[in-house]
Protein backbone atom coordinates (compact mmCIF):
# COMPACT_ATOMS: atom_id res chain seq x y z
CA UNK A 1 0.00 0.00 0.00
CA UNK A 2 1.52 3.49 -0.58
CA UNK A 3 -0.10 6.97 0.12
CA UNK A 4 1.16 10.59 0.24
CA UNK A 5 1.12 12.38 3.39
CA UNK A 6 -1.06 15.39 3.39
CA UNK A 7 1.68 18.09 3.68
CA UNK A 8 3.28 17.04 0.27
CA UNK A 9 0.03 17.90 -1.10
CA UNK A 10 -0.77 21.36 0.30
CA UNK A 11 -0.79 24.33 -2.52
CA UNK A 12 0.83 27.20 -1.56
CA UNK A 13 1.73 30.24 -2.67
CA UNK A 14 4.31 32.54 -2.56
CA UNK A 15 5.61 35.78 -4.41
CA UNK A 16 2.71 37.84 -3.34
CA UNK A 17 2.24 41.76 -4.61
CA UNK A 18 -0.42 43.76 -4.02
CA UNK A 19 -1.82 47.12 -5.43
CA UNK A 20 -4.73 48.77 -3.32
CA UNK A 21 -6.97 50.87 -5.61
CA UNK A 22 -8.93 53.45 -2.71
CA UNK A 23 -12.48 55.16 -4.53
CA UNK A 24 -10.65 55.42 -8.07
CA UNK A 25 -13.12 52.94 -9.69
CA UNK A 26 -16.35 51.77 -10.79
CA UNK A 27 -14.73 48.04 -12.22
CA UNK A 28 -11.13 46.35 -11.29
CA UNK A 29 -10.61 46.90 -15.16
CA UNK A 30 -11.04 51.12 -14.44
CA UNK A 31 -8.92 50.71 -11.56
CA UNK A 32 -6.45 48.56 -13.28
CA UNK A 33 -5.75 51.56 -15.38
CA UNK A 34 -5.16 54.12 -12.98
CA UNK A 35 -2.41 54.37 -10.36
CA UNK A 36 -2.49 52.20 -6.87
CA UNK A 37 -3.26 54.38 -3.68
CA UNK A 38 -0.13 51.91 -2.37
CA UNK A 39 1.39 48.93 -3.43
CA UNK A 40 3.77 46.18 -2.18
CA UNK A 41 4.44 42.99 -1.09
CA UNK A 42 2.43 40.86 0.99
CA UNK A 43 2.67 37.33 2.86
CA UNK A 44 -0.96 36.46 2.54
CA UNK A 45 -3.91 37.05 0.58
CA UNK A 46 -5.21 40.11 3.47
CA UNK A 47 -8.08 42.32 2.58
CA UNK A 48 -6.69 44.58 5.62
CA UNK A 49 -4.41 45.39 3.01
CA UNK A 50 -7.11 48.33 2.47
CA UNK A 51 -7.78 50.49 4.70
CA UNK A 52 -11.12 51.54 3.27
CA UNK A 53 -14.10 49.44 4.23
CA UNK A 54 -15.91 49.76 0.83
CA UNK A 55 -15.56 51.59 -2.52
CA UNK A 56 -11.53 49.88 -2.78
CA UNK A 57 -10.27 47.34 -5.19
CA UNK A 58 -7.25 44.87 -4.29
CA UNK A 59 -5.73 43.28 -6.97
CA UNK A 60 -2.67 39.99 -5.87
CA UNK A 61 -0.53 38.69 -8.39
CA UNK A 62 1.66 35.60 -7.11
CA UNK A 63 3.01 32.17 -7.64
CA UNK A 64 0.67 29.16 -6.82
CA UNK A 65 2.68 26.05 -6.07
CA UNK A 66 0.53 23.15 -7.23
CA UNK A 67 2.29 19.80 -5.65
CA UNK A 68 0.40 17.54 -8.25
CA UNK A 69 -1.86 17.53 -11.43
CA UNK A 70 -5.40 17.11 -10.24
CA UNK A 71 -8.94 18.89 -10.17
CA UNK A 72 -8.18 21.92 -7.74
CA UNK A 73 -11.44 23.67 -6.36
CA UNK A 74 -11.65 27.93 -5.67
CA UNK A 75 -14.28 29.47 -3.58
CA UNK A 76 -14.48 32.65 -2.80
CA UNK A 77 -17.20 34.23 -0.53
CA UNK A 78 -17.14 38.18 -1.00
CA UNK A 79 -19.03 41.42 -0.97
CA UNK A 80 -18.18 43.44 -4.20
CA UNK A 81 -16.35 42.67 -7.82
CA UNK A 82 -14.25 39.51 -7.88
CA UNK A 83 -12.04 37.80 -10.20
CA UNK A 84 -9.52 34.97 -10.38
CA UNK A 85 -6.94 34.23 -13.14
CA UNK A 86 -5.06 31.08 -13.40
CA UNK A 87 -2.23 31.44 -16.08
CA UNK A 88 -3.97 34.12 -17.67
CA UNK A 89 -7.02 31.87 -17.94
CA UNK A 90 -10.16 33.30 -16.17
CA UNK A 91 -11.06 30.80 -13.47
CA UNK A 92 -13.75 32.99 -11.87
CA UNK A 93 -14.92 35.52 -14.06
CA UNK A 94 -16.13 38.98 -12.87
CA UNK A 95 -18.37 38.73 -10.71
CA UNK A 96 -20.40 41.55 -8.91
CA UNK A 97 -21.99 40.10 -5.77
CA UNK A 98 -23.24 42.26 -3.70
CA UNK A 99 -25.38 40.23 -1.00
CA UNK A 100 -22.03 38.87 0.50
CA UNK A 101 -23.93 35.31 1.35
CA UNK A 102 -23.48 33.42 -1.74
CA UNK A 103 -20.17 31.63 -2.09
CA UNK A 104 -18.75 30.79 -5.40
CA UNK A 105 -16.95 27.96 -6.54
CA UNK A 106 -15.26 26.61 -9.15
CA UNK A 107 -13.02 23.47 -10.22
CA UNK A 108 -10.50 23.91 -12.61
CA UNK A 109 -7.65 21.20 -13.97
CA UNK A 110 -3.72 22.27 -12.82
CA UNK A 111 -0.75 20.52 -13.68
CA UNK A 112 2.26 20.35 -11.00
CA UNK A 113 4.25 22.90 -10.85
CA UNK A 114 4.37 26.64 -10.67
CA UNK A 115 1.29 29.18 -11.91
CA UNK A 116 0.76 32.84 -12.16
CA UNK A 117 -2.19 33.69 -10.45
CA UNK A 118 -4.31 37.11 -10.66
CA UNK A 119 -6.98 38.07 -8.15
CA UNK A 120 -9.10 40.83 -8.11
CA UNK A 121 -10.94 41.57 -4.84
């Protein structure tokens, strides 16, 4: 019998910069052409990051470290416009949900390895 022990399977990810985008935007494609209120790098996906409580954009670009090819699953349960890229695929499209109670979630085929990930928040 053989089997993989659960922390050679954990995705991580690493790399993380942020921009913060404070009342300059209707969309995260507006805001993505105008200049960050600050920028940086960060050590976790943190929507503290802002220090508005509404009416901001976040945007993280990183590195997700995918330990094996396999169906990986995304949810995301937010107030606002939302949007994942995988490899400059669109995993979760934009999304405007403003109810905040409704999670979504999506599967989506990686191989191993290293992927450039986009997230809009």
């Amino acid at each position: 019998m053989r089997y993989a022990e659960q922390e050679e399977l954990k995705v991580g990810i690493s790399n993380i910069q942020y921009a913060y985008f404070e009342k300059s935007a209707k969309t995260p494609e507006q805001a993505a052409k105008t200049k960050p209120t600050s920028s940086g790098t960060a050590t976790a996906l943190d929507s503290r990051l802002a220090s508005a409580r509404d009416l901001f954009y976040l945007q993280f670009e990183g590195k997700l470290n995918v330990p094996v090819k396999d169906n990986y699953t995304f949810s995301m349960l937010y107030s606002g416009d939302a949007s994942l890229e995988i490899d400059g695929k669109q995993v979760i499209a934009p999304t405007s949900n403003y109810l905040s109670g409704y999670p979504i979630v999506v599967t989506t085929m990686l191989d191993a390895g290293e992927h450039q990930f986009k997230l809009w928040i």
